[in-house]
N, C-alpha and C. Protein backbone atom coordinates (compact mmCIF):
# COMPACT_ATOMS: atom_id res chain seq x y z
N UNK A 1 104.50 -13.57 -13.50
CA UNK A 1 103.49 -12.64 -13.04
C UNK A 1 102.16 -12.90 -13.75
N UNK A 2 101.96 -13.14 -15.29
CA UNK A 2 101.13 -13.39 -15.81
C UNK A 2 100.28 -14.97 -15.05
N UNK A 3 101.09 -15.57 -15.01
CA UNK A 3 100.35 -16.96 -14.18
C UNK A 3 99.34 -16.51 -13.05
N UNK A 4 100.14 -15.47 -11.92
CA UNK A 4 99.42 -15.12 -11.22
C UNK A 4 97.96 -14.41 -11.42
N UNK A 5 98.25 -13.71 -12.25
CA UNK A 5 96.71 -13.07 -12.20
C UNK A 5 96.01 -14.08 -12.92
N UNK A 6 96.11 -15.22 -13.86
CA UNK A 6 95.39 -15.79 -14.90
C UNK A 6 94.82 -16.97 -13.32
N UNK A 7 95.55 -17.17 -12.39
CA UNK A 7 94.89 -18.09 -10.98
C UNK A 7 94.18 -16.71 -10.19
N UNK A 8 94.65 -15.70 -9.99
CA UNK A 8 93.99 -14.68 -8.89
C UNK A 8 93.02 -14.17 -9.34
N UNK A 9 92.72 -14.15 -10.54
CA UNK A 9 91.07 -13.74 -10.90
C UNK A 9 90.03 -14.24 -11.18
N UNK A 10 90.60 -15.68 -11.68
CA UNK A 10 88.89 -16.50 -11.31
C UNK A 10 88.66 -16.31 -9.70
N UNK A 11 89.64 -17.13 -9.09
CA UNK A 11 89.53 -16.38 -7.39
C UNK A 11 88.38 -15.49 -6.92
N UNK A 12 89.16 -14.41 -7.56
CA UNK A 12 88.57 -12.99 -7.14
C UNK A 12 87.18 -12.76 -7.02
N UNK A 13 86.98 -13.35 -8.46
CA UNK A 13 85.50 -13.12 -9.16
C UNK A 13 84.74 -14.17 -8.41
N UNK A 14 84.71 -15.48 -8.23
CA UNK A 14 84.44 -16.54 -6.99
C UNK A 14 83.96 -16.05 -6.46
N UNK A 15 84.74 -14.91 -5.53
CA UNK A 15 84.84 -14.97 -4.02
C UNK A 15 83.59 -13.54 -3.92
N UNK A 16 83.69 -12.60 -5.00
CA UNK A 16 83.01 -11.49 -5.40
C UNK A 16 81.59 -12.09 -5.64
N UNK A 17 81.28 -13.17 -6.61
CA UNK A 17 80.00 -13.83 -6.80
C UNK A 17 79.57 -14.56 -5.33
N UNK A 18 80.12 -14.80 -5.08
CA UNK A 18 80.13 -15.85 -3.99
C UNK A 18 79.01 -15.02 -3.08
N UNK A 19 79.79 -14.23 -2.40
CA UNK A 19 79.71 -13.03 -1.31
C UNK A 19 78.54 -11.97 -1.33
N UNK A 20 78.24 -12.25 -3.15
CA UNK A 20 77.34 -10.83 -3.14
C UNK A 20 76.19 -11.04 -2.81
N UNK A 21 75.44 -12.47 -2.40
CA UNK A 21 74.24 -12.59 -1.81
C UNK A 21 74.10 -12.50 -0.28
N UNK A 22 75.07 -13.17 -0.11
CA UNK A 22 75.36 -12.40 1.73
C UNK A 22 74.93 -11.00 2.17
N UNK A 23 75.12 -10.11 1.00
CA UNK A 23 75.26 -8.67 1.36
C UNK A 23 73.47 -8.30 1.16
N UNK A 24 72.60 -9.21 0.73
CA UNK A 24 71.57 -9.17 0.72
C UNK A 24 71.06 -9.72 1.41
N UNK A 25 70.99 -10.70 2.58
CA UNK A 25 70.74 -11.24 3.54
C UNK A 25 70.15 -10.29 4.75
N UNK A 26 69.09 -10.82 5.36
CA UNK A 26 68.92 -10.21 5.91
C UNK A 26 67.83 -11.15 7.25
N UNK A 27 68.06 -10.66 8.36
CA UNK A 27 66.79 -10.76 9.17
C UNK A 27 65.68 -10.16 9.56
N UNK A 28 64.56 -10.59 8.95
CA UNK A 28 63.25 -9.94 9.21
C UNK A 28 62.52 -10.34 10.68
N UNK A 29 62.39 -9.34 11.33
CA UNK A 29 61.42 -9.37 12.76
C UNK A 29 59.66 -9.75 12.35
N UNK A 30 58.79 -10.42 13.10
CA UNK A 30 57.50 -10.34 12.50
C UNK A 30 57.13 -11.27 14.14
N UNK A 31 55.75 -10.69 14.05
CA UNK A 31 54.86 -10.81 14.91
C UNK A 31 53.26 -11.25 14.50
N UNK A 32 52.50 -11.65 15.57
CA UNK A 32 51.53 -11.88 15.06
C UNK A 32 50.54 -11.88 16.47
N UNK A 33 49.15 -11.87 16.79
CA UNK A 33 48.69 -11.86 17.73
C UNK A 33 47.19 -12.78 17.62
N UNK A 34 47.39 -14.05 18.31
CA UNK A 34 46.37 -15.49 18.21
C UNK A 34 44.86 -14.79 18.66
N UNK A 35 43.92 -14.85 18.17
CA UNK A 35 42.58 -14.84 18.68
C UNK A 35 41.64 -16.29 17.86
N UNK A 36 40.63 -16.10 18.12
CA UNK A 36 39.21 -16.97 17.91
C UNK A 36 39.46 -17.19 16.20
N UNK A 37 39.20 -18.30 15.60
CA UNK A 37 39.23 -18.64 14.58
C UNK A 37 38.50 -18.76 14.45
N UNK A 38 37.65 -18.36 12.99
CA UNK A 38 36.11 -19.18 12.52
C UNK A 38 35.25 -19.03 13.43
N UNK A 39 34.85 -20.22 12.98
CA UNK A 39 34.00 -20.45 14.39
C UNK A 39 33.62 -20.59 15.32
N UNK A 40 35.22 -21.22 15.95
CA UNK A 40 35.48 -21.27 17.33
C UNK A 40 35.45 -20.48 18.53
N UNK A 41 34.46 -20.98 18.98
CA UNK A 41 34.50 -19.78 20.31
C UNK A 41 35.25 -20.42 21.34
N UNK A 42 35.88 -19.39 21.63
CA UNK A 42 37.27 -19.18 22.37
C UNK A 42 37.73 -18.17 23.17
N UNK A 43 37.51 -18.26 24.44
CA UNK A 43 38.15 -16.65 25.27
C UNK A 43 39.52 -16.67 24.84
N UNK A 44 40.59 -17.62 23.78
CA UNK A 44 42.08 -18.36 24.13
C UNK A 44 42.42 -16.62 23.06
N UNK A 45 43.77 -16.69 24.26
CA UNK A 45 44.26 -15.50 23.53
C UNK A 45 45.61 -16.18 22.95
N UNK A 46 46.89 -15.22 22.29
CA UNK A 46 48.27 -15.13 22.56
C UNK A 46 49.14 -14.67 21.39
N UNK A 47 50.26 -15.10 21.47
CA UNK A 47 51.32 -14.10 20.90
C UNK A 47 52.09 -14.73 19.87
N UNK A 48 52.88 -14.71 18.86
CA UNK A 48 54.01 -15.15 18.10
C UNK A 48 54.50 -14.42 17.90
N UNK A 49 55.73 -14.67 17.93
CA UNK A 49 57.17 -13.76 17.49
C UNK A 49 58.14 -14.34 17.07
N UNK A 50 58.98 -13.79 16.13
CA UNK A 50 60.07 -14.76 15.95
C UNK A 50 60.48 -13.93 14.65
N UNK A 51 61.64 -14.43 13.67
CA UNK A 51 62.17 -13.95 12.77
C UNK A 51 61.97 -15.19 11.42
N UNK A 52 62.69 -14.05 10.56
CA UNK A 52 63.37 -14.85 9.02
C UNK A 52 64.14 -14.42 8.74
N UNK A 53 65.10 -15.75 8.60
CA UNK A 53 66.60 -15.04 7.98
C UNK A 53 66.46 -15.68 6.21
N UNK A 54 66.67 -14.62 5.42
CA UNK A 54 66.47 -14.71 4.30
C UNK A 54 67.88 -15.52 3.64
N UNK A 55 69.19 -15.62 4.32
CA UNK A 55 69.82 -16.15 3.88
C UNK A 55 69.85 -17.49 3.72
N UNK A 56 69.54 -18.04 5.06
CA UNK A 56 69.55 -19.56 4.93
C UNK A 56 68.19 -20.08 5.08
N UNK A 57 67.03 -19.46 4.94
CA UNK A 57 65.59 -19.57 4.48
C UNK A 57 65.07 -20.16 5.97
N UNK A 58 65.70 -19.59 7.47
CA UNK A 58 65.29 -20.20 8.14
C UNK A 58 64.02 -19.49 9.18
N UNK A 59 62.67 -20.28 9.55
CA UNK A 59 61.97 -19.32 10.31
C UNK A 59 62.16 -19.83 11.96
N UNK A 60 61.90 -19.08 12.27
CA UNK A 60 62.53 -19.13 13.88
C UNK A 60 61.00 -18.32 15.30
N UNK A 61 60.82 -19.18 15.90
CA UNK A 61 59.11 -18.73 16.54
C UNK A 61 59.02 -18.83 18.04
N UNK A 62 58.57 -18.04 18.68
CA UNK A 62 58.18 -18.11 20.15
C UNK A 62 56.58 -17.90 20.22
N UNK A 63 56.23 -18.95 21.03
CA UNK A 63 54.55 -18.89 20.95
C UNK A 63 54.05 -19.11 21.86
N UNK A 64 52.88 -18.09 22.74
CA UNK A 64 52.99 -18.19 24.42
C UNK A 64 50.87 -18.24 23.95
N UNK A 65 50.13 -18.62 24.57
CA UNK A 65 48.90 -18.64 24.92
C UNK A 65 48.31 -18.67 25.67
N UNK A 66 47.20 -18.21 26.18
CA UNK A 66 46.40 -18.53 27.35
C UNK A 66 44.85 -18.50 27.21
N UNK A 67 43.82 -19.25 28.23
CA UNK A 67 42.51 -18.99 28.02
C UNK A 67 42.45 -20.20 27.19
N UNK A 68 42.54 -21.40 26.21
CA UNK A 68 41.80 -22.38 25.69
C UNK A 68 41.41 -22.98 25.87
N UNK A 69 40.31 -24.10 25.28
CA UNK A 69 39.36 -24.79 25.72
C UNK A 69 39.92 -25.65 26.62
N UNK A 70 41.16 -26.06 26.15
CA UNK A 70 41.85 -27.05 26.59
C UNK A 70 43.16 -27.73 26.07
N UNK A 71 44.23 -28.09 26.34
CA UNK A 71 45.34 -28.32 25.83
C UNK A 71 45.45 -28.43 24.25
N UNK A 72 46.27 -28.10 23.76
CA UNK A 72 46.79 -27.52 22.56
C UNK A 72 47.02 -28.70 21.75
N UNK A 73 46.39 -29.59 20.71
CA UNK A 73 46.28 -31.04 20.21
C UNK A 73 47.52 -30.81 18.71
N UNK A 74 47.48 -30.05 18.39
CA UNK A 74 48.11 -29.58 17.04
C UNK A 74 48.72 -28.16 17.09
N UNK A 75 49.49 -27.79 16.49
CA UNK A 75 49.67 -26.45 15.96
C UNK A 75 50.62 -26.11 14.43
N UNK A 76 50.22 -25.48 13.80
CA UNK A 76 51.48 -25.18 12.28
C UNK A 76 51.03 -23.83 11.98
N UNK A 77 51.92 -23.76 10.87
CA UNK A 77 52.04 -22.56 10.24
C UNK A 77 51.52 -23.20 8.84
N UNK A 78 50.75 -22.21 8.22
CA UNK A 78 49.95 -22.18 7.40
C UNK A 78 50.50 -21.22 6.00
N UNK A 79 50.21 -21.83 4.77
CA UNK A 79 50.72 -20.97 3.82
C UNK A 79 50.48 -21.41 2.32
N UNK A 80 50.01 -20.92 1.49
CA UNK A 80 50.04 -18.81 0.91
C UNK A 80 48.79 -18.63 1.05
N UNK A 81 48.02 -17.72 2.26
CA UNK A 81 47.13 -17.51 2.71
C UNK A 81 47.29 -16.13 3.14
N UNK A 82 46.38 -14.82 2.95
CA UNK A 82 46.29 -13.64 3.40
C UNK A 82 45.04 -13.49 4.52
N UNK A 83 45.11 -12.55 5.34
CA UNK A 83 43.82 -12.81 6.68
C UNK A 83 42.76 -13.21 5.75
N UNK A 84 42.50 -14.10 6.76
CA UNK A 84 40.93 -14.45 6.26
C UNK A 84 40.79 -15.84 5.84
N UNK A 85 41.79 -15.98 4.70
CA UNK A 85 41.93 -17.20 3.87
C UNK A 85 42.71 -18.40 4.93
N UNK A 86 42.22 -19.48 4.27
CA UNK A 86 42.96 -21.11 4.79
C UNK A 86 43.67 -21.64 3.76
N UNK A 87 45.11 -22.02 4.02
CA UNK A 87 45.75 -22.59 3.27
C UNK A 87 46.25 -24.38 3.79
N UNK A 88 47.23 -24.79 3.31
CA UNK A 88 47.58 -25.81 3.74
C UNK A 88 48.77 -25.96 4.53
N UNK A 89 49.40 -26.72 5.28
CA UNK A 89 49.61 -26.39 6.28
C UNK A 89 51.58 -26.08 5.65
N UNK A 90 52.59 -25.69 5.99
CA UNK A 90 53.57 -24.61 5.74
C UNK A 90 54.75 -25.62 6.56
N UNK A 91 54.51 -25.60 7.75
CA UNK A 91 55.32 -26.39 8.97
C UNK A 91 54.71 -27.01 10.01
N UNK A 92 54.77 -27.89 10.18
CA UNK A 92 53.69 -28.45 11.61
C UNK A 92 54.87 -28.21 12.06
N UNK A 93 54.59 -27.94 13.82
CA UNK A 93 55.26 -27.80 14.89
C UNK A 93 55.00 -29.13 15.86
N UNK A 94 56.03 -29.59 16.10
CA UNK A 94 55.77 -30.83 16.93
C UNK A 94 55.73 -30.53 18.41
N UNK A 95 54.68 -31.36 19.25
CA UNK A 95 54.28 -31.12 20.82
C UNK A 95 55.76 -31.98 21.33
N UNK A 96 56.08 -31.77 22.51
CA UNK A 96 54.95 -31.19 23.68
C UNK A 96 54.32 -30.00 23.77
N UNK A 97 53.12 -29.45 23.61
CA UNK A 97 52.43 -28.25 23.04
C UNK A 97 52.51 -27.47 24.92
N UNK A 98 53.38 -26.11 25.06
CA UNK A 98 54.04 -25.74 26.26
C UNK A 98 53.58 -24.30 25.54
N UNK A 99 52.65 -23.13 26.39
CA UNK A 99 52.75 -21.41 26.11
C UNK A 99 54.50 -20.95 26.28
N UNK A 100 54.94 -20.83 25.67
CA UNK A 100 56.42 -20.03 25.38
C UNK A 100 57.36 -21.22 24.44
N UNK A 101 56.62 -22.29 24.37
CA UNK A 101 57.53 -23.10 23.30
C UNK A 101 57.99 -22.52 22.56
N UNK A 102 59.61 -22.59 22.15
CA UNK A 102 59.99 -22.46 20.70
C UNK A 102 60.45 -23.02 19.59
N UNK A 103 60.87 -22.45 18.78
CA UNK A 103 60.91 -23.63 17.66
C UNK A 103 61.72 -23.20 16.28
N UNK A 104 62.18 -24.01 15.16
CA UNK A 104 62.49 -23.12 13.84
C UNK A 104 62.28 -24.45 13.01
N UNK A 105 62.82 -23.70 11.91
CA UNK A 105 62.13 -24.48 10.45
C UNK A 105 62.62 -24.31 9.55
N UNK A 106 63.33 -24.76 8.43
CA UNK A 106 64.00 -24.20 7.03
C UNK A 106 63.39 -24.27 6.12
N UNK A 107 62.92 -23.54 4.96
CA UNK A 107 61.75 -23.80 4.02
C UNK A 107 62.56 -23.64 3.00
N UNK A 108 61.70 -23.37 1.71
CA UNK A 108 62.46 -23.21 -0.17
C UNK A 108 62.02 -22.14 -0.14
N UNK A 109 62.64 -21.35 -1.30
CA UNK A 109 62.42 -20.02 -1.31
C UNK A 109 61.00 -19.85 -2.09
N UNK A 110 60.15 -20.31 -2.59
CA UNK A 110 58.76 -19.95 -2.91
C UNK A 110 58.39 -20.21 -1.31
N UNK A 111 58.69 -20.66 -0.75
CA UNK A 111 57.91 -20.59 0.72
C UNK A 111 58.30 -19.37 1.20
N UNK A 112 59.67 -18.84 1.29
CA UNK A 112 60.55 -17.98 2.09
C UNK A 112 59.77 -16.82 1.42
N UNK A 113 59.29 -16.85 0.15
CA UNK A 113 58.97 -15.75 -0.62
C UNK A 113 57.14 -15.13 0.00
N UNK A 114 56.64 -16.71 0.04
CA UNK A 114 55.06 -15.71 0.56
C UNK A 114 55.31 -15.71 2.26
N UNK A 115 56.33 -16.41 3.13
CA UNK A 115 56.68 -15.97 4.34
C UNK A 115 56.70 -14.06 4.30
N UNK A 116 57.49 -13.48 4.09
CA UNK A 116 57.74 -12.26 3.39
C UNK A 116 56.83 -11.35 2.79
N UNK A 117 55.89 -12.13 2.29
CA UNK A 117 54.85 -11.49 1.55
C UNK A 117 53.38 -11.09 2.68
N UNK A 118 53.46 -11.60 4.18
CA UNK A 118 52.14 -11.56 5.04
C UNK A 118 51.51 -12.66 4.73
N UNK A 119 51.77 -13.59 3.52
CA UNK A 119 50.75 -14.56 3.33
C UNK A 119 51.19 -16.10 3.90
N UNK A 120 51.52 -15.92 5.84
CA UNK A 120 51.66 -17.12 6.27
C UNK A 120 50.75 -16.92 7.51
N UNK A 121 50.17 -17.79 8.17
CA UNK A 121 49.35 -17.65 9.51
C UNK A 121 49.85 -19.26 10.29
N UNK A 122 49.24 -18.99 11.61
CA UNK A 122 49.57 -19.55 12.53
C UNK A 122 48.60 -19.76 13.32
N UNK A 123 47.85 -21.45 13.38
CA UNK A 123 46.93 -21.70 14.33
C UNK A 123 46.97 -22.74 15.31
N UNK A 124 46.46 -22.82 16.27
CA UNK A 124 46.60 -23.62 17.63
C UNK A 124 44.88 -24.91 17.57
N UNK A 125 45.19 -25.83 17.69
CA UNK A 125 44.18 -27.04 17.55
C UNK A 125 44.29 -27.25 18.77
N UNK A 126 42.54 -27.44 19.49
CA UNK A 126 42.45 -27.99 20.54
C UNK A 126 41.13 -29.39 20.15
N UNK A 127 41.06 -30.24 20.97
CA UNK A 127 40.24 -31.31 21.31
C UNK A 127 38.76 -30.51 21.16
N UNK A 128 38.41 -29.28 21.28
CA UNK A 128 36.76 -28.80 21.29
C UNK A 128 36.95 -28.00 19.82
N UNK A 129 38.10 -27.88 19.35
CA UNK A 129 38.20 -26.96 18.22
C UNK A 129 39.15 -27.44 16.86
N UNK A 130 39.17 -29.07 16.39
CA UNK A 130 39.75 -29.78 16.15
C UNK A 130 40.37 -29.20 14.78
N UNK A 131 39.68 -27.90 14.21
CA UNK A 131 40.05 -27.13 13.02
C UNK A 131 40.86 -25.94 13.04
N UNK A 132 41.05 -25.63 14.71
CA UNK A 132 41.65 -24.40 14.70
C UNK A 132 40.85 -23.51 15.79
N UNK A 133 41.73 -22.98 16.93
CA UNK A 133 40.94 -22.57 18.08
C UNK A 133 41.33 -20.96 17.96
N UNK A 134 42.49 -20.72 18.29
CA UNK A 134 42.87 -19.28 17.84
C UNK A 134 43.99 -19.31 16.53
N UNK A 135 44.10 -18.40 16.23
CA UNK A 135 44.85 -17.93 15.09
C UNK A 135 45.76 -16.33 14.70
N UNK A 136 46.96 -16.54 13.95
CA UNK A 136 47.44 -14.90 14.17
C UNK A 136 47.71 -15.20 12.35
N UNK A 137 48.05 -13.48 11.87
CA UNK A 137 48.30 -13.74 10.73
C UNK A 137 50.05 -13.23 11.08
N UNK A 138 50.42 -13.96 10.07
CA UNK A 138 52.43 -13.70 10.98
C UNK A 138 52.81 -12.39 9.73
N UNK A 139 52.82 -10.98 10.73
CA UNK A 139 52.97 -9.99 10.18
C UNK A 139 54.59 -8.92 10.51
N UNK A 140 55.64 -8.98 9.48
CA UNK A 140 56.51 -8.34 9.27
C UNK A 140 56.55 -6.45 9.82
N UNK A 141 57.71 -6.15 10.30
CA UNK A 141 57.57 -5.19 10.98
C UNK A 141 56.75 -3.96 10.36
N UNK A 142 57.17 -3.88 9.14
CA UNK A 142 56.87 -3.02 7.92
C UNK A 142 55.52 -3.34 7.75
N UNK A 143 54.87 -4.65 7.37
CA UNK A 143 53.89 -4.57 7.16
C UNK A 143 52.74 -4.45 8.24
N UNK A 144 53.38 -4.39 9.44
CA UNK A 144 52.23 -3.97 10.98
C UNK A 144 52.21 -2.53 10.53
N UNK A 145 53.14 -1.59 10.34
CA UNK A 145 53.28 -0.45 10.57
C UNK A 145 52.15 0.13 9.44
N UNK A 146 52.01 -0.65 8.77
CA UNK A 146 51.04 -0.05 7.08
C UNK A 146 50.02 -0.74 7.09
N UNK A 147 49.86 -1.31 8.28
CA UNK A 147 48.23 -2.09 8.35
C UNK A 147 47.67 -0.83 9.65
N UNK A 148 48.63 -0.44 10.70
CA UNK A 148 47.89 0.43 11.57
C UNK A 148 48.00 2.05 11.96
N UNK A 149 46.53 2.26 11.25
CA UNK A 149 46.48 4.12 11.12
C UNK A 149 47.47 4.53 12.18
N UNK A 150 48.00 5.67 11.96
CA UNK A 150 49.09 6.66 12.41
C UNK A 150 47.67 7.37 13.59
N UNK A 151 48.06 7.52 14.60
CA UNK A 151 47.52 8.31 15.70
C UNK A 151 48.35 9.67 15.59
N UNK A 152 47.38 10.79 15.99
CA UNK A 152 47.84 12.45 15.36
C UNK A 152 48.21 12.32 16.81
N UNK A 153 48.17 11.47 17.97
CA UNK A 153 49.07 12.19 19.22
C UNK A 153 49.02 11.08 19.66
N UNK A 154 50.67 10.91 21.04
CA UNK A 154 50.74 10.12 21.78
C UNK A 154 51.60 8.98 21.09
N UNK A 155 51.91 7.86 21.80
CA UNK A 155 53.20 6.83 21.14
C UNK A 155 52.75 5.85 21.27
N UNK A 156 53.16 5.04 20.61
CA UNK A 156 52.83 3.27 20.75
C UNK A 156 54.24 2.62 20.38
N UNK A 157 54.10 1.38 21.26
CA UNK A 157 55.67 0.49 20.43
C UNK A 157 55.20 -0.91 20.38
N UNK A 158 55.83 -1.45 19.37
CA UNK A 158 55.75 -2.72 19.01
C UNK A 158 56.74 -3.45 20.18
């Protein structure tokens, strides 16, 4: 009997260590919405959406546009950058550059960490705008909700 527990509790403890980051895992929803970068003038609108799964550090993106100068030459994700700021580039996304393309990406956890933090963005390169035509900042559910004042009447949904 003694044998047994002296094999069933490293086991145990294994399987207990093992497991207990799983239970912290999680998928984060986040959104973002492309307009005019800089300087670029641009009627080009559009959308990103997509998740992070914190377990296996993976980001995951749907990206639809419309209105640009002209076909879409580049696009990535950008990072540790808060609105406003330019960083270096996070993930290039490879063409065929298609409005509803999707896509994913596995990063390290200092990446996974300012992913999480609001400090990643997302811009679209065209041929008239070779630096960046529109742009979104890629914002977590939580952090949309604490960027936009509470209305005293009436509903909105994400």
């Amino acid at each position: 009997m003694n044998r047994n527990i002296r094999f069933a509790l490293p086991l145990t403890l294994a399987a207990v260590l093992g497991f207990s980051n799983l239970a912290h895992a999680e998928v984060k929803k986040f959104s973002g919405t492309l307009t005019a970068e800089g300087a670029a003038i641009s009627k080009g609108k559009g959308k990103v959406w997509g998740s992070y799964d914190t377990a296996i550090r993976k980001l995951s993106y749907k990206i639809t546009w419309s209105g640009l100068t002209g076909p879409v030459t580049a696009a990535h994700f950008h990072c540790p950058a808060s609105v406003g700021e330019n960083a270096g580039v996070l993930v290039p996304i490879k063409g065929a550059f298609k409005s509803g393309m999707t896509g994913s990406a596995k990063v390290d956890a200092k990446t996974g960490q300012a992913i999480l933090a609001g400090k990643t963005y997302l811009n679209l390169h065209t041929a008239a705008n070779p630096n960046g035509e529109i742009r979104a900042q890629v914002l977590f559910t939580q952090q949309q909700k604490a960027a936009v004042p509470q209305a005293s009447s009436g509903s909105s949904s994400y």
